[in-house]
N, C-alpha and C. Protein backbone atom coordinates (compact mmCIF):
# COMPACT_ATOMS: atom_id res chain seq x y z
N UNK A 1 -8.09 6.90 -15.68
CA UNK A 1 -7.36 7.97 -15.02
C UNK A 1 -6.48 7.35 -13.94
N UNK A 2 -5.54 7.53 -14.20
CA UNK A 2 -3.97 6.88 -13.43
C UNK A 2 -3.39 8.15 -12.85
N UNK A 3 -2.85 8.69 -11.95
CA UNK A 3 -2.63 9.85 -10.88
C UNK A 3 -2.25 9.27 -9.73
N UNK A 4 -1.11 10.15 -8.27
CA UNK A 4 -1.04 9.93 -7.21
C UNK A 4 -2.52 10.47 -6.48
N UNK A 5 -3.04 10.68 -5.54
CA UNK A 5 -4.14 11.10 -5.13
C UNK A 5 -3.72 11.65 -3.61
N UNK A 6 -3.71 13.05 -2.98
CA UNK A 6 -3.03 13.22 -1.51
C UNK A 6 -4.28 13.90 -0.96
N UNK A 7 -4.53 12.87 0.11
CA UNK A 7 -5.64 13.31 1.00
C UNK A 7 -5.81 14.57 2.15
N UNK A 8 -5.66 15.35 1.84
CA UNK A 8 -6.19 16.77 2.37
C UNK A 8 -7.17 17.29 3.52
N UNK A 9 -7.72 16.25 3.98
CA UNK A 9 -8.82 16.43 5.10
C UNK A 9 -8.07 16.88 6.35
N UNK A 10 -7.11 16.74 6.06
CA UNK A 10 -6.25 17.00 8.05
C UNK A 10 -5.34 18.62 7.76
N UNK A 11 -5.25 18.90 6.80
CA UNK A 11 -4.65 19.93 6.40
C UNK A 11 -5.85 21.60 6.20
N UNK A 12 -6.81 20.75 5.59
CA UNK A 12 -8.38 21.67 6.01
C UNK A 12 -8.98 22.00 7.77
N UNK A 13 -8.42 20.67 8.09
CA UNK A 13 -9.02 21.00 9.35
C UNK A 13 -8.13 21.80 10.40
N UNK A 14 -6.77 21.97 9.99
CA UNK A 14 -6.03 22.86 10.49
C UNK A 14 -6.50 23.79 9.56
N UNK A 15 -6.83 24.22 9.05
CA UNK A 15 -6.56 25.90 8.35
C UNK A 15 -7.92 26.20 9.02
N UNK A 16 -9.24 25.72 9.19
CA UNK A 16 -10.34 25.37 9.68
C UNK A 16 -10.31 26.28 10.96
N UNK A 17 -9.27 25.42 12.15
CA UNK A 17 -9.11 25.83 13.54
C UNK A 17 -8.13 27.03 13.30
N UNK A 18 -7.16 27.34 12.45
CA UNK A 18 -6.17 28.95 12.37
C UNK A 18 -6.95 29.78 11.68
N UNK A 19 -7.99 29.62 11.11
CA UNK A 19 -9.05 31.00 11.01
C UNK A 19 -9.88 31.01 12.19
N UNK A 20 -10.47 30.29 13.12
CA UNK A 20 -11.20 30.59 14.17
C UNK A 20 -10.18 31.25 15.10
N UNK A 21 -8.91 30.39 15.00
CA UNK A 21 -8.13 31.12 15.84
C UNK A 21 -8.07 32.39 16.02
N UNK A 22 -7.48 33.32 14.25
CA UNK A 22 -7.68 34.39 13.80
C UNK A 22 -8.85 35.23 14.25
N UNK A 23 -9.96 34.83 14.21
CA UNK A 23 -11.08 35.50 13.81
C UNK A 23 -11.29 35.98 15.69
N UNK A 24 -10.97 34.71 16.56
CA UNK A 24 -11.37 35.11 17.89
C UNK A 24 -10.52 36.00 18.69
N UNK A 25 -8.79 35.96 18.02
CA UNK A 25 -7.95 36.92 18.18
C UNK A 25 -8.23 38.58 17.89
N UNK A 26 -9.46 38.81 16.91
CA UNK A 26 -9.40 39.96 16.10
C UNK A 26 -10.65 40.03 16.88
N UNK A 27 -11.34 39.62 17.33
CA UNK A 27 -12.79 39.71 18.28
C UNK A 27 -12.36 39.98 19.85
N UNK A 28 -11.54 39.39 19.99
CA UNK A 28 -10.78 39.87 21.81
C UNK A 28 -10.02 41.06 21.73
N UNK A 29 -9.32 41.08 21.13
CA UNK A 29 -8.15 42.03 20.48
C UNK A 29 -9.10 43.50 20.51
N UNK A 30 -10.20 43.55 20.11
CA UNK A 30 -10.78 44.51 19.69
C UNK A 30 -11.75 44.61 20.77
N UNK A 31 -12.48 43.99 22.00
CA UNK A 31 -13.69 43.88 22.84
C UNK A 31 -12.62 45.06 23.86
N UNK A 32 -13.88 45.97 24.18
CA UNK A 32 -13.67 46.86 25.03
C UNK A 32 -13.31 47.02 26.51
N UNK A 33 -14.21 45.44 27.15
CA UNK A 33 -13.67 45.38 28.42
C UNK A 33 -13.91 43.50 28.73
N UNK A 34 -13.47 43.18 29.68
CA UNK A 34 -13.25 41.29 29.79
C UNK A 34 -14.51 40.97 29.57
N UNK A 35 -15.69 41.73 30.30
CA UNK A 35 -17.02 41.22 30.11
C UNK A 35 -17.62 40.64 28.37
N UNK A 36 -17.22 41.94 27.39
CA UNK A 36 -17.53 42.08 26.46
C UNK A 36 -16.39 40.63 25.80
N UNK A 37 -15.80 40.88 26.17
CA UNK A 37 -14.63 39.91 25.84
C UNK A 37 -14.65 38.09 25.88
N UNK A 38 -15.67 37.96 27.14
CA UNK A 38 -16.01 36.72 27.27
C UNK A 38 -17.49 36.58 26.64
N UNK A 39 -18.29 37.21 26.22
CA UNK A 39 -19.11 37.24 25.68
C UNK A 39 -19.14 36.94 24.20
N UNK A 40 -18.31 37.71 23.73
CA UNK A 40 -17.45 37.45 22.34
C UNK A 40 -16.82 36.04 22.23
N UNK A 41 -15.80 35.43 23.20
CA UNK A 41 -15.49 34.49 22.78
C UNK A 41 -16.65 33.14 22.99
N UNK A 42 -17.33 33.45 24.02
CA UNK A 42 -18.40 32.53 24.37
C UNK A 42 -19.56 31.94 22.53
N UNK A 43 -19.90 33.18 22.32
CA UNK A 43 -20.79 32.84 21.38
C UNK A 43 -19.57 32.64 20.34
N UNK A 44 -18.25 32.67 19.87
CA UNK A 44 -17.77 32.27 18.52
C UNK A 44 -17.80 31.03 18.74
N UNK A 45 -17.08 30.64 20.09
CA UNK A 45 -16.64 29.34 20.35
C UNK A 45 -18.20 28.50 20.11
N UNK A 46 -19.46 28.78 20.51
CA UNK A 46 -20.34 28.05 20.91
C UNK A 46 -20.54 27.80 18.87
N UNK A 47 -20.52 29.20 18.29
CA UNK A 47 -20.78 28.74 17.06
C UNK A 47 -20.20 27.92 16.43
N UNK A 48 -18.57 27.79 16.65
CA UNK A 48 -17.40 26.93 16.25
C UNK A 48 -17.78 25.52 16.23
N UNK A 49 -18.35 25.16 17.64
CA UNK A 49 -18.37 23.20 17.70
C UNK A 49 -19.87 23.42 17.27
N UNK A 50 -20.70 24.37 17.01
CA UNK A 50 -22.02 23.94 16.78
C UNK A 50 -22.88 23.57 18.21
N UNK A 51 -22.24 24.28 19.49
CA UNK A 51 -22.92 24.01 20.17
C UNK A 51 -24.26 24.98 20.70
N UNK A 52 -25.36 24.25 21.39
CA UNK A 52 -26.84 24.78 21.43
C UNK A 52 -26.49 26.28 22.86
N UNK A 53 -25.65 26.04 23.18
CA UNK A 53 -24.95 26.47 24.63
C UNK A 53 -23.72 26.99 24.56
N UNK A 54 -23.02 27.78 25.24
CA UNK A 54 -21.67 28.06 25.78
C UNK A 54 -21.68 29.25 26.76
N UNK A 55 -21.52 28.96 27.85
CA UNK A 55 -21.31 29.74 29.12
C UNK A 55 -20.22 29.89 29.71
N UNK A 56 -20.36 31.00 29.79
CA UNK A 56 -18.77 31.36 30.89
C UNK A 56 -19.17 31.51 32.65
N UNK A 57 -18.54 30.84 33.69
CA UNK A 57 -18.89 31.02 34.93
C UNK A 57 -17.23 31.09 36.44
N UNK A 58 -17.93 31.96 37.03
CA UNK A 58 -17.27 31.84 38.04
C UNK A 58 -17.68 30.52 38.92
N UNK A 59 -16.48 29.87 39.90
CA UNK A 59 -16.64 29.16 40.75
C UNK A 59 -16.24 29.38 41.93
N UNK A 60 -17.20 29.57 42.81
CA UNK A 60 -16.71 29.80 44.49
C UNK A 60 -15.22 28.61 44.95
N UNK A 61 -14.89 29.66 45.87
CA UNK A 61 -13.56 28.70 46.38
C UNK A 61 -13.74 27.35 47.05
N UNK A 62 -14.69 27.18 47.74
CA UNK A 62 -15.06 25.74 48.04
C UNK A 62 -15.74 24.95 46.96
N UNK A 63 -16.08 25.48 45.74
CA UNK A 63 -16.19 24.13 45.02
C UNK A 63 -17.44 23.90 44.98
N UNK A 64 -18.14 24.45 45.80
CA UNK A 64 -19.41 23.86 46.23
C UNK A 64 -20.76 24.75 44.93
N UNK A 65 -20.33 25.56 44.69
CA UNK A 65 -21.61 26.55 43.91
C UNK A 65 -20.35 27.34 42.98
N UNK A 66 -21.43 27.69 41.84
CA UNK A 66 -20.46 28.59 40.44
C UNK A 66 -22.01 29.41 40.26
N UNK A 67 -21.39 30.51 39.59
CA UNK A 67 -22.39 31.85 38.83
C UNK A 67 -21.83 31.37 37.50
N UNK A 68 -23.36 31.34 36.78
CA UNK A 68 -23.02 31.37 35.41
C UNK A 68 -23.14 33.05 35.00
N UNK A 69 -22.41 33.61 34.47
CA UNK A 69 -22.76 34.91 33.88
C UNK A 69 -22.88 35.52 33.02
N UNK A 70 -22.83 34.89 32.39
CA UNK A 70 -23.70 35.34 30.53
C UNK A 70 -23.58 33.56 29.48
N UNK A 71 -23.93 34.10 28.51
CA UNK A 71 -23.87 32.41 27.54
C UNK A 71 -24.55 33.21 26.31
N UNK A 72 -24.23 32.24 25.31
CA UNK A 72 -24.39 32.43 23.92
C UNK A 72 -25.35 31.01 24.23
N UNK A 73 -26.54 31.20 23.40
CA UNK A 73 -27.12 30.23 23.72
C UNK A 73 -28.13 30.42 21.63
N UNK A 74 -27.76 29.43 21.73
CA UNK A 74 -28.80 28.93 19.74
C UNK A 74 -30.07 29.51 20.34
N UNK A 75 -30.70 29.86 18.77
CA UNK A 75 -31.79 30.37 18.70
C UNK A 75 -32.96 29.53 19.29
N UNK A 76 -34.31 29.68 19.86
CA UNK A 76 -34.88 28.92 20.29
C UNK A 76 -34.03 27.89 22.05
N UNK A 77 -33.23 28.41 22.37
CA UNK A 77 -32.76 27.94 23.79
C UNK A 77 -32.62 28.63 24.89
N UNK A 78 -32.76 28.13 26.26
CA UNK A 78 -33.04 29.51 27.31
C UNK A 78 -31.69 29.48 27.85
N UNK A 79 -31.73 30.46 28.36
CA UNK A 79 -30.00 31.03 28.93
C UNK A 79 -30.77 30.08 30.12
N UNK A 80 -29.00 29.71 30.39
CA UNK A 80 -28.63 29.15 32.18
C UNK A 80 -27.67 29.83 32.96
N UNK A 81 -28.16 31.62 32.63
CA UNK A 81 -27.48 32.44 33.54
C UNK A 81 -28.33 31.75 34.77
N UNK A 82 -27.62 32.44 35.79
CA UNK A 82 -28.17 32.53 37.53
C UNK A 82 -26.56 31.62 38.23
N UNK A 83 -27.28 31.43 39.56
CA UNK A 83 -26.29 30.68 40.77
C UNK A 83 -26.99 29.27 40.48
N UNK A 84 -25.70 28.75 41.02
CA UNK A 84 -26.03 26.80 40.86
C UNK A 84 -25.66 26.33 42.35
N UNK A 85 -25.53 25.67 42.57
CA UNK A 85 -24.80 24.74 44.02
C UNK A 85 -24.63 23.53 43.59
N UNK A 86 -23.69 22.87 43.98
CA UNK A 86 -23.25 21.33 44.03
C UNK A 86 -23.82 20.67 44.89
């Protein structure tokens, strides 16, 4: 078998990231208020890289302490809502 052969892996992985794109557009697009909204994107995104975690947080103006306030967190993992300090 004699053929050109065109490698496709970088062309998947864009269509890959423009359906998450899609999908998180049609998930915000549609969330009722910012809360719901960061909640939504928190857990797609966390599902997206496969991560065990993804939190959304405020950070005080000095830098010094952030509120985590909600997270998508994998099955079997404990939320790291609450206050932090630096």
């Amino acid at each position: 078998l004699i053929g050109p052969f065109v490698d496709i892996t970088a062309r998947r992985e864009v269509e890959e990231r423009l359906r998450f794109l899609s999908t998180l557009d049609e998930k915000l697009r549609d969330a009722p208020d910012a809360s719901a909204a960061m909640a939504d994107a928190a857990e797609l995104l966390g599902r997206h890289v496969r991560a065990s975690r993804c939190a959304y947080a405020t950070v005080e103006d000095d830098y010094n302490a952030f509120d985590i306030l909600a997270d998508y967190t994998a099955p079997g993992v404990a939320t790291t809502v609450g206050s932090y300090s630096l």
